[in-house]
Protein backbone atom coordinates (compact mmCIF):
# COMPACT_ATOMS: atom_id res chain seq x y z
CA UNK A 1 0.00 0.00 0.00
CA UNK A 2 0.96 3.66 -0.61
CA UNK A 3 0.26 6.84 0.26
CA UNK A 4 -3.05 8.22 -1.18
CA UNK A 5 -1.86 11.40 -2.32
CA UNK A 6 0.68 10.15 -4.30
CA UNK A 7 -1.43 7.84 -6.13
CA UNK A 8 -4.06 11.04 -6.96
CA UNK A 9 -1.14 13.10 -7.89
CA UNK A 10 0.35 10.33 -10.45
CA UNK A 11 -3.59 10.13 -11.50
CA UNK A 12 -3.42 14.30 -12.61
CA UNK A 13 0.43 14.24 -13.64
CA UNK A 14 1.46 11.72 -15.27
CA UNK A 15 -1.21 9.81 -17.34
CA UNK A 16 -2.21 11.36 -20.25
CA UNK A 17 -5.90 12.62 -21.34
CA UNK A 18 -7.05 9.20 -22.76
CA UNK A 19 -5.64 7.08 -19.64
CA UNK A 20 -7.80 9.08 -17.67
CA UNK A 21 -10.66 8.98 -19.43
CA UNK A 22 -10.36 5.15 -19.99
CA UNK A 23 -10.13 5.04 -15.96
CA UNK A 24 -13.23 7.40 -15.92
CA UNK A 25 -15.54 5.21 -18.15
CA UNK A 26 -14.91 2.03 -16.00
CA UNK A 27 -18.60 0.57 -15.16
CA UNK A 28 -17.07 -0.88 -11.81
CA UNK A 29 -13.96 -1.08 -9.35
CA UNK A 30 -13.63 -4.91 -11.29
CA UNK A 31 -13.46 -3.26 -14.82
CA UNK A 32 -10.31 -1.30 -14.22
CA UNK A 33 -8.34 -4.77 -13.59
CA UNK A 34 -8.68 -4.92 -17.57
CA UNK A 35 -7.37 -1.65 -18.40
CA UNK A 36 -3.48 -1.13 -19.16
CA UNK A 37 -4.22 2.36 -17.64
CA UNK A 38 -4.74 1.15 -14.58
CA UNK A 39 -1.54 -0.72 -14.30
CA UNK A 40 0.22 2.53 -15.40
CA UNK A 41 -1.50 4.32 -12.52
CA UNK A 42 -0.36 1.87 -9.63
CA UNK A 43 3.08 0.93 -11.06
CA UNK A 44 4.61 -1.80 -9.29
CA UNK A 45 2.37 -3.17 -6.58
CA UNK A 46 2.02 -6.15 -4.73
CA UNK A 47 -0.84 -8.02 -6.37
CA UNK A 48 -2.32 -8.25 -3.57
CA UNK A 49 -3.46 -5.40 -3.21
CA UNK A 50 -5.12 -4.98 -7.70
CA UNK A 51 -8.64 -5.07 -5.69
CA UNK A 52 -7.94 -2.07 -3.02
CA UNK A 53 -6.16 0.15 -5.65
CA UNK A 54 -8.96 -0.82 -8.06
CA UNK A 55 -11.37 0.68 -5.94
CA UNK A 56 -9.19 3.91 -5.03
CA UNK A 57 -8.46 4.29 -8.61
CA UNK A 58 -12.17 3.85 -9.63
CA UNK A 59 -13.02 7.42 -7.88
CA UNK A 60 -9.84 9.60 -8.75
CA UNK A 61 -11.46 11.27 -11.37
CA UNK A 62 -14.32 12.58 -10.07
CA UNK A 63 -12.12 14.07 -7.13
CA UNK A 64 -9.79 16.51 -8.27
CA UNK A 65 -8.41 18.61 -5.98
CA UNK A 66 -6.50 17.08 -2.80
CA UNK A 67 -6.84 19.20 0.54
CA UNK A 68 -5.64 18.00 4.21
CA UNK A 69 -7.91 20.68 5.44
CA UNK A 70 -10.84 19.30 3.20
CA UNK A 71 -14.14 18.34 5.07
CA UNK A 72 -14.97 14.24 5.88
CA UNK A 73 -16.68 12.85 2.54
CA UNK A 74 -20.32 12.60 4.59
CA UNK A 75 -20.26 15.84 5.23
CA UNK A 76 -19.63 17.35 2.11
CA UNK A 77 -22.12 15.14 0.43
CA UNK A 78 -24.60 16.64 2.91
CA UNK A 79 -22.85 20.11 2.01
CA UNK A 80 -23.80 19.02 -1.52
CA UNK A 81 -27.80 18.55 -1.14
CA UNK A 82 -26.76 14.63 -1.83
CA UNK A 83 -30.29 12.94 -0.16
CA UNK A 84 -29.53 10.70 3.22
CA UNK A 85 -31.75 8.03 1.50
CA UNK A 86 -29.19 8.06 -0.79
CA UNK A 87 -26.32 7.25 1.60
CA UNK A 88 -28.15 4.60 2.93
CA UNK A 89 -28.98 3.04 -0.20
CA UNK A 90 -24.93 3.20 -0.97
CA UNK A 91 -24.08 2.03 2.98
CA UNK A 92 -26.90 -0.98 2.29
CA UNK A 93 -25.62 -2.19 -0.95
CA UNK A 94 -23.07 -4.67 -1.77
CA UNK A 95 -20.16 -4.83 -3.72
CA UNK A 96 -20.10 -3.44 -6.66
CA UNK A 97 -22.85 -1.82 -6.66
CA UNK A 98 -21.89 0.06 -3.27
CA UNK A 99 -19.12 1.94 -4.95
CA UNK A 100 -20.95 2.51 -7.98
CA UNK A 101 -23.40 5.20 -6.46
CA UNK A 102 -20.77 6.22 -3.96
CA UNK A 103 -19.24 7.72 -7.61
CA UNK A 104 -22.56 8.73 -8.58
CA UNK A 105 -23.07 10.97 -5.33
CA UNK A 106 -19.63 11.92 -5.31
CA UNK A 107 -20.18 13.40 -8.73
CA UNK A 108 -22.92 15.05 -8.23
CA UNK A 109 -22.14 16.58 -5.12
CA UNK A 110 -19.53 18.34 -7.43
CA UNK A 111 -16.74 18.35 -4.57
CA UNK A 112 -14.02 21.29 -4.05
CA UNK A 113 -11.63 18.90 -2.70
CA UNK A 114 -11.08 15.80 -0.54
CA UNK A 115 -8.12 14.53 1.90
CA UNK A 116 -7.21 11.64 -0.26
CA UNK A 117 -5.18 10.37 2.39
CA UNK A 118 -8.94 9.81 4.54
CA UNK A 119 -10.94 9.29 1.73
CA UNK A 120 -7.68 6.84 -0.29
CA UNK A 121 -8.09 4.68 2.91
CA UNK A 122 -11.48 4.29 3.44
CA UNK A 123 -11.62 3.13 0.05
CA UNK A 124 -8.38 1.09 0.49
CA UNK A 125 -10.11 -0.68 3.70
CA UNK A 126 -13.73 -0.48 2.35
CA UNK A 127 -16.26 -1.84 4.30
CA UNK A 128 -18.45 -2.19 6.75
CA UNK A 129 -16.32 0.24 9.03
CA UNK A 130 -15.97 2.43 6.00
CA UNK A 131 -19.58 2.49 5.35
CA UNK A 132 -20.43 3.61 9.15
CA UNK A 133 -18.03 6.33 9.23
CA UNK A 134 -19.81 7.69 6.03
CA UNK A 135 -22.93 7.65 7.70
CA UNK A 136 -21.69 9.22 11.12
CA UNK A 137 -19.81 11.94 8.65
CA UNK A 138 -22.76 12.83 7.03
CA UNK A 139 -25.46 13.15 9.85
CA UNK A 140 -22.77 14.34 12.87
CA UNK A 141 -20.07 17.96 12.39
CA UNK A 142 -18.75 19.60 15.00
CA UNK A 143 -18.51 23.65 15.42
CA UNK A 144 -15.12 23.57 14.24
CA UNK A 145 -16.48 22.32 10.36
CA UNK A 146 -19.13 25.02 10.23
């Protein structure tokens, strides 16, 4: 495993326009396993690991910017009008499909930017931890996010 951020910032620098897109039209996490882009992306991994990276990968484009400061992904999704029967339909589905309208929702709540160190793990590590903490992200803040 890596860090995040490096893996977003190899995502922006070094593939070129038509990597990226091939990476963006991927159905699901499993389709990018097929794609040479991909394997440019994550370089020399332990194979081990194709799944995780698979399902980082799967949501770098729709997540430009990389912020430490950034708000949890719940709570910009509720920042973004994104509907809490929504996250619960994403926190009750399974795999694929989970991820698949995580990407929706994460596209339409049109982020500004995202710690991909947080977010790169939770997606790393997804799950049903991951799921919760998307839940509790979205529903609880505290003053110092307002």
């Amino acid at each position: 495993m890596e860090k995040f951020t490096e893996l977003h910032q190899r995502f922006w620098e070094t593939l070129d326009n038509g990597q990226r897109a091939e990476i963006r039209r991927a159905s699901t996490p499993g389709d990018l396993e097929c794609l040479p882009a991909f394997y440019h992306l994550i370089g020399y991994q332990n194979p081990g690991y194709i799944k995780q990276l698979a399902r980082v990968a799967f949501l770098l484009p729709f997540a430009e910017k990389h912020s430490e400061n950034a708000k949890p992904l719940g709570r910009q999704l509720n920042d973004g009008k994104i509907s809490e029967k929504r996250i619960f339909q994403i926190v009750r589905s399974s795999s694929p499909n989970d991820l698949v309208q995580l990407r929706r929702a994460v596209q339409q709540a049109k982020l500004k930017s995202i710690d991909w160190d947080a977010f790169g793990k939770s997606l790393f590590y997804w799950g049903e931890r991951s799921k919760k903490q998307l839940v509790q992200n979205f529903f609880i803040y505290t003053k110092e996010e307002e």
